[in-house]
Protein backbone atom coordinates (compact mmCIF):
# COMPACT_ATOMS: atom_id res chain seq x y z
CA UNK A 1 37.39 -18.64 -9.18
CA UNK A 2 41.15 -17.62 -8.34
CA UNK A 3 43.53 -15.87 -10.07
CA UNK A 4 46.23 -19.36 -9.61
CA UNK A 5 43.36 -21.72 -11.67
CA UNK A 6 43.36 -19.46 -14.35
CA UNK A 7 46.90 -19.16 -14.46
CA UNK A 8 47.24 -22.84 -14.61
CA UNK A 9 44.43 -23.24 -16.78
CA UNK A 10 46.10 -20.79 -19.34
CA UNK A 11 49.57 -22.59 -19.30
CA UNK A 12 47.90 -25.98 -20.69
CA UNK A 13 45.32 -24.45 -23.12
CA UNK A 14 47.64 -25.36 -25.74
CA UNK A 15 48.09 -28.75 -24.81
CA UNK A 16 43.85 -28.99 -24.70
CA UNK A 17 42.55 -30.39 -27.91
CA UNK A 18 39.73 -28.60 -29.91
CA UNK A 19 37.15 -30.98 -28.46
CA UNK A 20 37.98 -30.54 -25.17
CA UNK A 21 37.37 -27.03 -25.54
CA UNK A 22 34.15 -27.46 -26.99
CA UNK A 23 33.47 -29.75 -24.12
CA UNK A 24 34.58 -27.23 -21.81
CA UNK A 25 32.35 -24.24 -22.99
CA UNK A 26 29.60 -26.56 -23.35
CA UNK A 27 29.62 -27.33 -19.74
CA UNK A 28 30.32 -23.92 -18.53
CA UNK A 29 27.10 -22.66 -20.67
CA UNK A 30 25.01 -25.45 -19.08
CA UNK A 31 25.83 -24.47 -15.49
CA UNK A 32 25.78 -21.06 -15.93
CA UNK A 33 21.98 -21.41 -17.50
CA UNK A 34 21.03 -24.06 -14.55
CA UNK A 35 22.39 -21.49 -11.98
CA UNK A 36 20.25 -18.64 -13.89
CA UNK A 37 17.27 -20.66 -13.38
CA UNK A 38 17.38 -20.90 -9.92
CA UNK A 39 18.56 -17.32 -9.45
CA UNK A 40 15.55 -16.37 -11.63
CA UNK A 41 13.10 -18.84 -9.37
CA UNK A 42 14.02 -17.18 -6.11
CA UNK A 43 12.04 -15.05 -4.23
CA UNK A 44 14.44 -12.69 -2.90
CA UNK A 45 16.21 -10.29 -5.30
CA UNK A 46 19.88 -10.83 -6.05
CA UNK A 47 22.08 -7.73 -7.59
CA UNK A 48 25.77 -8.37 -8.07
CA UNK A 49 28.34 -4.99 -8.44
CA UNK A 50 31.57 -4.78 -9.39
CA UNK A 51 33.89 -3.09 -6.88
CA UNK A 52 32.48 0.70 -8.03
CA UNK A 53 29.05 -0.80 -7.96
CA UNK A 54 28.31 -1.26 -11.28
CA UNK A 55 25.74 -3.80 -11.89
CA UNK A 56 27.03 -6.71 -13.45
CA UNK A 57 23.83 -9.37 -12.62
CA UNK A 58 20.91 -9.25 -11.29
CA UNK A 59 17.71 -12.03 -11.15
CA UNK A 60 13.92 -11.50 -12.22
CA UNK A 61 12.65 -10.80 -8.48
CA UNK A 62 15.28 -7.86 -8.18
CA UNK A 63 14.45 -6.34 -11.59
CA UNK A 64 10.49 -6.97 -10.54
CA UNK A 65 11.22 -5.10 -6.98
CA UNK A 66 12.33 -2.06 -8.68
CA UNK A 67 10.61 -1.64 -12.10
CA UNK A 68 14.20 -1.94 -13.87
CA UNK A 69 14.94 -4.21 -17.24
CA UNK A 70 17.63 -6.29 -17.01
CA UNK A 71 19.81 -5.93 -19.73
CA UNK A 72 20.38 -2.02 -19.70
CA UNK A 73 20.45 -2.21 -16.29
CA UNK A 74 23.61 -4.13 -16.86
CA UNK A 75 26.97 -1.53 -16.27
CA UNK A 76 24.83 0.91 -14.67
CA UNK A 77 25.59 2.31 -10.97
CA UNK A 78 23.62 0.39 -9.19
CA UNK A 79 22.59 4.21 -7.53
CA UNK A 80 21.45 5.71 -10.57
CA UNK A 81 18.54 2.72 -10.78
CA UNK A 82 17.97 2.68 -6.50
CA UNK A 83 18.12 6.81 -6.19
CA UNK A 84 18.93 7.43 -2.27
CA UNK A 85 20.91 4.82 -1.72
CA UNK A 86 24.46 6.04 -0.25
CA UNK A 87 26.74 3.46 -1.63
CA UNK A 88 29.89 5.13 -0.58
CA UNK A 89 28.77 4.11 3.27
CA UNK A 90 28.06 0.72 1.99
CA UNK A 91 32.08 0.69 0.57
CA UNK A 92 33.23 2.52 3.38
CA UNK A 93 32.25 -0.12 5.33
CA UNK A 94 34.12 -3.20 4.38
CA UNK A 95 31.59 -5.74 5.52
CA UNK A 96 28.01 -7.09 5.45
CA UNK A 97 25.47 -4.44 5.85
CA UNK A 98 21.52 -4.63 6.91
CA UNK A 99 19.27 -2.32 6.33
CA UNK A 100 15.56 -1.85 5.70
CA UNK A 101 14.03 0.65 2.91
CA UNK A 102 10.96 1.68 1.23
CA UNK A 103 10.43 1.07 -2.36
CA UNK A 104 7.61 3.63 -4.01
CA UNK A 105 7.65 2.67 -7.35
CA UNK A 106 6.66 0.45 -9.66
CA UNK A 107 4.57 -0.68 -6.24
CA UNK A 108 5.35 0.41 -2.79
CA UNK A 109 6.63 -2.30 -0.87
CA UNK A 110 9.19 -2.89 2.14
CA UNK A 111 12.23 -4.50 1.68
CA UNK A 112 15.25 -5.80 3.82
CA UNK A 113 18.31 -4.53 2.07
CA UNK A 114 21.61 -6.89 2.67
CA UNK A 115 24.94 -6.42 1.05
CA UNK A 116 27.62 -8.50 1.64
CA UNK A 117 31.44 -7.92 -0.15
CA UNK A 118 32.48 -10.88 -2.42
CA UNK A 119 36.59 -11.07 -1.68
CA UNK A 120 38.47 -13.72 -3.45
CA UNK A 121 39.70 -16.79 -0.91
CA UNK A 122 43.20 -15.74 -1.23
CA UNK A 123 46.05 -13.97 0.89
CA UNK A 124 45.69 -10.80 -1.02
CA UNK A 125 41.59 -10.69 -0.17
CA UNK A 126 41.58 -8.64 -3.44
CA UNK A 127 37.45 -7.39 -3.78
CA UNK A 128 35.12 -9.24 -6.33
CA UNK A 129 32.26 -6.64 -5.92
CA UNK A 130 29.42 -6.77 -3.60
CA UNK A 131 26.17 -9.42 -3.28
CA UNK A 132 22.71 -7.80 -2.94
CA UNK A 133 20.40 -9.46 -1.24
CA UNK A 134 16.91 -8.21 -1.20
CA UNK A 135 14.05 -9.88 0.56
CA UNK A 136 10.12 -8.52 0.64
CA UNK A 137 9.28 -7.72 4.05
CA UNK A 138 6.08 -5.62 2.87
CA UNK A 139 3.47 -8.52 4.46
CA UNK A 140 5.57 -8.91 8.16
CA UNK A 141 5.83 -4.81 8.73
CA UNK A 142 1.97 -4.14 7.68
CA UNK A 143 1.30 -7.14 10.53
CA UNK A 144 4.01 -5.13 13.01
CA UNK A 145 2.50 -1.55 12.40
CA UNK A 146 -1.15 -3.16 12.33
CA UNK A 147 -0.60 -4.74 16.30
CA UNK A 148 0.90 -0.78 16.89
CA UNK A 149 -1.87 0.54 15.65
CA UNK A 150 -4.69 -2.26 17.29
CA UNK A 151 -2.38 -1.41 20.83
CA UNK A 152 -2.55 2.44 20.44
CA UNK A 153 -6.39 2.14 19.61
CA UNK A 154 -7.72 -0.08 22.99
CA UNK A 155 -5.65 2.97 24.85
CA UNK A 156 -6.73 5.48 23.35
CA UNK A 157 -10.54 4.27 23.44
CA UNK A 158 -9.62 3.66 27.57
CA UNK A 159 -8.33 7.30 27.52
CA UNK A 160 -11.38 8.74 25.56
CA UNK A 161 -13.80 7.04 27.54
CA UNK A 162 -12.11 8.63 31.15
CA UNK A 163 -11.56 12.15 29.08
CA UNK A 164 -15.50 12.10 27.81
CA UNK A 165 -17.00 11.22 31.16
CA UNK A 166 -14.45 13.70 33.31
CA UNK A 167 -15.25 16.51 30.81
CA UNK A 168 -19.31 15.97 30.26
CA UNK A 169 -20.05 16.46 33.26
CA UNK A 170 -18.58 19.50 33.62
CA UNK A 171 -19.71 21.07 30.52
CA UNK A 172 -23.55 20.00 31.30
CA UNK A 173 -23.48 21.80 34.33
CA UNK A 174 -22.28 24.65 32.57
CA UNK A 175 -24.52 24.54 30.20
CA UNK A 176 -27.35 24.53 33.00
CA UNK A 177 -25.65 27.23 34.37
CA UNK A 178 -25.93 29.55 31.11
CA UNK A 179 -29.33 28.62 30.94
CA UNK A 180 -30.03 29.99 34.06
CA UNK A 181 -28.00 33.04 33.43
CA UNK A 182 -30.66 33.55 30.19
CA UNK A 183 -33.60 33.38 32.50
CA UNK A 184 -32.30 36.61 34.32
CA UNK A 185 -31.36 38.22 31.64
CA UNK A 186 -34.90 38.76 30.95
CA UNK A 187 -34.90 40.68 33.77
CA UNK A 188 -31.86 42.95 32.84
CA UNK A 189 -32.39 46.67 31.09
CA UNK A 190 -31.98 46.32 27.86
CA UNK A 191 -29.16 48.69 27.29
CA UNK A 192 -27.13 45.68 28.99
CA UNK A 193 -29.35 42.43 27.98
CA UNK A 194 -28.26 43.03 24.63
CA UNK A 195 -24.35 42.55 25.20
CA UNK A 196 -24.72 39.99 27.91
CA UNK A 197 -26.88 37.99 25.98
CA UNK A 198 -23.92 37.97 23.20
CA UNK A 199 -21.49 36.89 26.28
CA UNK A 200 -23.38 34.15 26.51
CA UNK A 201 -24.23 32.86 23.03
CA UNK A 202 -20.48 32.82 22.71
CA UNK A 203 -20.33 30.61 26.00
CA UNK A 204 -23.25 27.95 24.59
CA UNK A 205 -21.45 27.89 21.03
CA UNK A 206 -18.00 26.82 22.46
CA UNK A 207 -19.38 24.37 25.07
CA UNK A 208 -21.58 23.00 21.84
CA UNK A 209 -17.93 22.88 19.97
CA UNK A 210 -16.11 20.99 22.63
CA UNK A 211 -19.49 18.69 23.45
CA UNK A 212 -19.26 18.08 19.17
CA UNK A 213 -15.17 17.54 19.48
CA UNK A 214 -15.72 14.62 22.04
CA UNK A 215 -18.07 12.91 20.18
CA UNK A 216 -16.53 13.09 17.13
CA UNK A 217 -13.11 11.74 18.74
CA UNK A 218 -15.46 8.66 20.54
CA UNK A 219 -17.08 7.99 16.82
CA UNK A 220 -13.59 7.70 15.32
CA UNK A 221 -12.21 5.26 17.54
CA UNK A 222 -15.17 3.52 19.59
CA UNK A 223 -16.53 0.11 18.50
CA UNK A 224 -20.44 0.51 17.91
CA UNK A 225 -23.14 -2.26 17.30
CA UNK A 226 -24.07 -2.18 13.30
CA UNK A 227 -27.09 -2.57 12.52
CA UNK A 228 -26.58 -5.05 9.11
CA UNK A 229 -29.07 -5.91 6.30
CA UNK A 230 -28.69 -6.64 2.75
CA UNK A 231 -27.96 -3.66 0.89
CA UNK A 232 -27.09 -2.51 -2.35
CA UNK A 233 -23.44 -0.92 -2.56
CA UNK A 234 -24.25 1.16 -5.95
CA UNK A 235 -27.19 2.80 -4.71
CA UNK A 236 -25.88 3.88 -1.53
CA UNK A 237 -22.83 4.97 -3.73
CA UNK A 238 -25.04 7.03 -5.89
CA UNK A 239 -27.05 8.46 -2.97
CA UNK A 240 -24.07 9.68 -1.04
CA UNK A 241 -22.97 11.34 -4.31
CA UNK A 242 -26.64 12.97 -4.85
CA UNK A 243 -26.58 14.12 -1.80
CA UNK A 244 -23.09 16.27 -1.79
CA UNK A 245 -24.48 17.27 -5.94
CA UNK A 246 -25.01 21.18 -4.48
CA UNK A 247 -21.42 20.96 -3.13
CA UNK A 248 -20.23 19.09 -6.57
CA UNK A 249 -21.66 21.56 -8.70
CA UNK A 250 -20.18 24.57 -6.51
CA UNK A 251 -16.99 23.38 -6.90
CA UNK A 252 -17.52 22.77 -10.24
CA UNK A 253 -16.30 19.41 -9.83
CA UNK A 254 -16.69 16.32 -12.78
CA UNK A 255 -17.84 12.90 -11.50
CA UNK A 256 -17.07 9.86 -13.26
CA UNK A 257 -18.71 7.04 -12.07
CA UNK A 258 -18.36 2.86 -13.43
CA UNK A 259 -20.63 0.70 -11.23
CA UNK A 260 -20.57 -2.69 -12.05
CA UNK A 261 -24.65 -4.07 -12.32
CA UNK A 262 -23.47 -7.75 -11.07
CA UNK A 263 -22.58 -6.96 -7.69
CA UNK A 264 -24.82 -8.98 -5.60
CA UNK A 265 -26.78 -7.73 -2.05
CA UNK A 266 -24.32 -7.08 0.60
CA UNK A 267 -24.96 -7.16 4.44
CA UNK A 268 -24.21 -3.62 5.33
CA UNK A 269 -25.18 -1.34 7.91
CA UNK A 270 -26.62 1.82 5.36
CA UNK A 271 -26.50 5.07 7.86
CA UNK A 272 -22.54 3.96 8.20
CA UNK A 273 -21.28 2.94 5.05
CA UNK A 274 -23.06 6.47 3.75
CA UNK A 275 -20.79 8.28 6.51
CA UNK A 276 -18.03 6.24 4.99
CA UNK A 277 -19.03 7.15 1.34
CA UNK A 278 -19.68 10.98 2.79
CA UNK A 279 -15.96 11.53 4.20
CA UNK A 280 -13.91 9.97 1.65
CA UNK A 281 -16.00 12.24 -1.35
CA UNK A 282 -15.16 15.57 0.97
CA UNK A 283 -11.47 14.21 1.52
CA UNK A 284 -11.48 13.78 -2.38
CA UNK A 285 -12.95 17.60 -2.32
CA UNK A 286 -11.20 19.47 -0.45
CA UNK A 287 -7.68 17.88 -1.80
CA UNK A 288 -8.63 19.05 -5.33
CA UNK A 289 -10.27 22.34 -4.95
CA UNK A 290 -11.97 23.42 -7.86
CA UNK A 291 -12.33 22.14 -11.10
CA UNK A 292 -10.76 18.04 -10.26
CA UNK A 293 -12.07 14.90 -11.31
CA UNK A 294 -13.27 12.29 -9.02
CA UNK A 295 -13.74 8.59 -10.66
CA UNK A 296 -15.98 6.36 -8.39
CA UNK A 297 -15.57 2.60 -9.50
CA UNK A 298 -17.47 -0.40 -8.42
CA UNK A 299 -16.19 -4.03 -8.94
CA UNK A 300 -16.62 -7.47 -7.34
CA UNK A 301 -14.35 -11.09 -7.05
CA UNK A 302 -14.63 -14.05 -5.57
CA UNK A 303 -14.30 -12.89 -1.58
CA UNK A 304 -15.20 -8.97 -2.11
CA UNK A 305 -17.18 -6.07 -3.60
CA UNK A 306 -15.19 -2.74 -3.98
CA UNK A 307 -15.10 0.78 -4.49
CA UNK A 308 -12.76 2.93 -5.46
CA UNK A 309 -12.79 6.48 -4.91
CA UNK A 310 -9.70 8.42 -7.66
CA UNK A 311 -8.91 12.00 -7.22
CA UNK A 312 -7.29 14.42 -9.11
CA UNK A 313 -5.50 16.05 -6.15
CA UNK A 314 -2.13 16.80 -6.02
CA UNK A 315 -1.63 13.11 -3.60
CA UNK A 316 0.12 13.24 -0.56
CA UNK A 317 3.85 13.57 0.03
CA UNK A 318 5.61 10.51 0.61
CA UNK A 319 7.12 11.13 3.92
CA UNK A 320 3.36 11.84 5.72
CA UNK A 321 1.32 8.43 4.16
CA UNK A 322 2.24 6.24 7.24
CA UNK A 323 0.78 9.32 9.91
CA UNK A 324 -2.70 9.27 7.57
CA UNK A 325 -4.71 6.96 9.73
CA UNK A 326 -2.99 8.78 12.82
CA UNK A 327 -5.73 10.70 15.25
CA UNK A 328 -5.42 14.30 14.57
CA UNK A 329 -3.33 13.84 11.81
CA UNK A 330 -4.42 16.18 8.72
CA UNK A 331 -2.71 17.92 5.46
CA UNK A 332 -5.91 20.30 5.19
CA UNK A 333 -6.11 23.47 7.02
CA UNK A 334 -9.15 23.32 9.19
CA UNK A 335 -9.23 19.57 9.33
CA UNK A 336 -10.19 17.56 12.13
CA UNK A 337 -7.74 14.40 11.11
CA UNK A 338 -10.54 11.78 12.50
CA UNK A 339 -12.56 11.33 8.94
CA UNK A 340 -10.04 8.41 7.43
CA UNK A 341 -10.04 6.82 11.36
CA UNK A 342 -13.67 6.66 11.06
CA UNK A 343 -13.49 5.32 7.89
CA UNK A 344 -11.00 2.66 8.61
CA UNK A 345 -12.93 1.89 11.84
CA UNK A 346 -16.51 0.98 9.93
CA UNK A 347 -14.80 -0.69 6.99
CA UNK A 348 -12.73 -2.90 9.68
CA UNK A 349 -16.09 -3.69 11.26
CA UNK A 350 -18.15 -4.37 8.25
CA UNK A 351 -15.07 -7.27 7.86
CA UNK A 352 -13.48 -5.70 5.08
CA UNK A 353 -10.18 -4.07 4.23
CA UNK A 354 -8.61 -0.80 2.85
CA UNK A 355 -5.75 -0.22 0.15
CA UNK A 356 -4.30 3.31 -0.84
CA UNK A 357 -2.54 4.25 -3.88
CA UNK A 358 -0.65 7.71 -3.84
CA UNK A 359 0.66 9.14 -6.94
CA UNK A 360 2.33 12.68 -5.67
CA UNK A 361 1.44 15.11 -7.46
CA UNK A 362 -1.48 13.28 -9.14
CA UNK A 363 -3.66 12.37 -6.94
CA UNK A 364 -5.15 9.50 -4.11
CA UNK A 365 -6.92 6.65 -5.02
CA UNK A 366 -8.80 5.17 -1.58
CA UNK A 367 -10.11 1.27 -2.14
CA UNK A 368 -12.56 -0.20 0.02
CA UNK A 369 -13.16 -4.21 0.08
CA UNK A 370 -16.16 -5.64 1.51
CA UNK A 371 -16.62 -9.15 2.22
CA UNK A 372 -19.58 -10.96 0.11
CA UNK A 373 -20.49 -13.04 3.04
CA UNK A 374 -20.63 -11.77 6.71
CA UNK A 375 -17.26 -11.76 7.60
CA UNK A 376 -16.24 -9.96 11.13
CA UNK A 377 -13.41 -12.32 11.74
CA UNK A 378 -11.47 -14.66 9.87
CA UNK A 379 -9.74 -17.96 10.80
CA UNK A 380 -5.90 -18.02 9.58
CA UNK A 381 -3.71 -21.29 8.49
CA UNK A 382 -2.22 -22.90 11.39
């Protein structure tokens, strides 16, 4: 609305009769509530600043997106409620901007960011404030960063598999080779067997490191053939937590567990699921030391069984969750950074799926979701 309507509009207000008025607020009120309702049905988020970026409006999706309520959010900087934003850029500029950014909280989610200035249609292109338009690209960049990921993995398993054979060979004959050196060592005085034979201990222990490295690294990233049959998910839970109990009990370590007795039989392959089971409870370990808390909770839906492994660790800094299913990639000294691979690698193949929730600070909590029916692939809407 210009500045001229108003002007004229304020010249005959005398000359408007009471009802009119009435009339006249009476429709304004109805279009303003029939234009709320569709700003409150859309999808995409829409914040509207004054010039200094005050918030002014804003619809349900937008307060949803970032955890705010919408009346004291009105007259706030819009940069006290979206910390990091650098809205003097965004002014600076003096036209529409695009941007994508990554919301942690109330749930982490991807957005597109697009802000537009609102200028009156007039000569003087005096500035309204500024449109925010905010749509949820969470879905689209999980499919981008999965096809990555899937690309990076067949090369990777092509590298590995030319890396493995080049090296094995190699390291067998060494290992012959040592073996032979041990035979005539027997035949050495043993003023000098006994350092030699050291020497070569050494030697067999590193070749057994790198032979152990190389299969670990094929494990973590090479399809294998599972060997499926019906098993039940809260006693393999329980036996992968019996068998780590001398390791629980050194670290003096409290677990919690809530298995729900309903799940039904699910079609599993047991050695792997246990090797999934026995990595996440160490990860869970090792991030809290001595003296955490680890909750282990079972539940089931319509399409899945899951469990849920909660820590009490200290979570892991925002800036390093999208290198955690990286090869090599590890926050714990010592680490190999191939345990979460391999765990994302059987779950995958078992049909299922994987969700993380990291509190910083607080702690990890790791969800896997298994399929109640065989499930290795699955058909998607035309």
């Amino acid at each position: 609305m210009n500045s001229g309507f108003l002007d004229k509009l304020l010249e005959r207000i005398g000359r408007v009769r009471p009802e009119e008025v009435r009339d006249y607020v009476l429709r304004l009120a109805d279009e303003k509530g029939f234009f709320e309702t569709i700003f409150h049905a859309l999808h995409e988020g829409v914040i509207v600043t004054d010039p200094t970026g005050h918030i002014t409006y804003l619809n349900r999706a937008a307060s949803e997106f970032f955890g705010m309520d919408r009346e004291t959010a009105m007259g706030v900087l819009l940069t006290e409620k979206l910390r990091g934003l650098d809205w003097n850029a965004i002014a600076q500029a003096e036209k529409t901007i695009s941007r994508d950014m990554e919301v942690f909280y109330p749930v982490n989610r991807f957005l597109n960011f697009y802000v537009t200035p609102l200028r009156v249609d007039s000569e003087e292109r005096d500035l309204l404030g500024y449109a925010v338009i905010l749509r949820d690209i969470t879905e689209s960049r999980k499919s981008t960063e999965e096809t990555i990921h899937t690309e990076r993995l067949n090369a990777l398993t092509l590298l590995a598999a030319g890396v493995a054979h080049e090296l094995g060979n190699p390291l067998n004959s060494l290992h012959i080779h040592l073996q032979l050196m041990e035979r005539r060592l027997r035949k050495v005085p043993d003023s000098q067997r006994k350092e030699l034979t050291k020497i070569v201990d050494v030697a067999k222990e590193e070749i057994a490191r790198l032979d152990a490295i190389i299969r670990q690294f094929l494990g973590a990233i090479r399809p294998t053939q599972l060997d499926c049959r019906m098993e039940n998910l809260n006693q393999l839970v329980q036996e992968s937590i019996r068998f780590l109990e001398a390791e629980i009990a050194d670290r003096n370590i409290i677990v919690e567990s809530e298995l729900r007795s309903d799940i039904p039989l699910l079609e599993l392959d047991r050695t792997q699921m246990k090797q999934v089971f026995f990595n996440v409870i160490k990860n869970a370990f090792q991030a809290m030391k001595s003296g955490g808390v680890l909750r282990v909770r079972t539940d089931v839906d319509d399409r899945f069984a899951s469990v849920t492994f909660t820590d009490s660790g200290g979570g892991i800094p925002e800036e390093e969750m999208s290198k955690i299913f990286e090869p090599y990639f590890t926050t714990k000294a010592g680490g190999s950074g191939l345990g979460l691979l391999i765990v994302r690698r059987i779950i995958r193949e078992h049909g299922g799926e994987m969700e993380l929730l990291n509190s910083p600070g607080t702690g990890l909590s790791l969800t896997m979701k298994l399929p109640l029916t065989s499930q290795r692939v699955r058909m998607l809407a035309g």
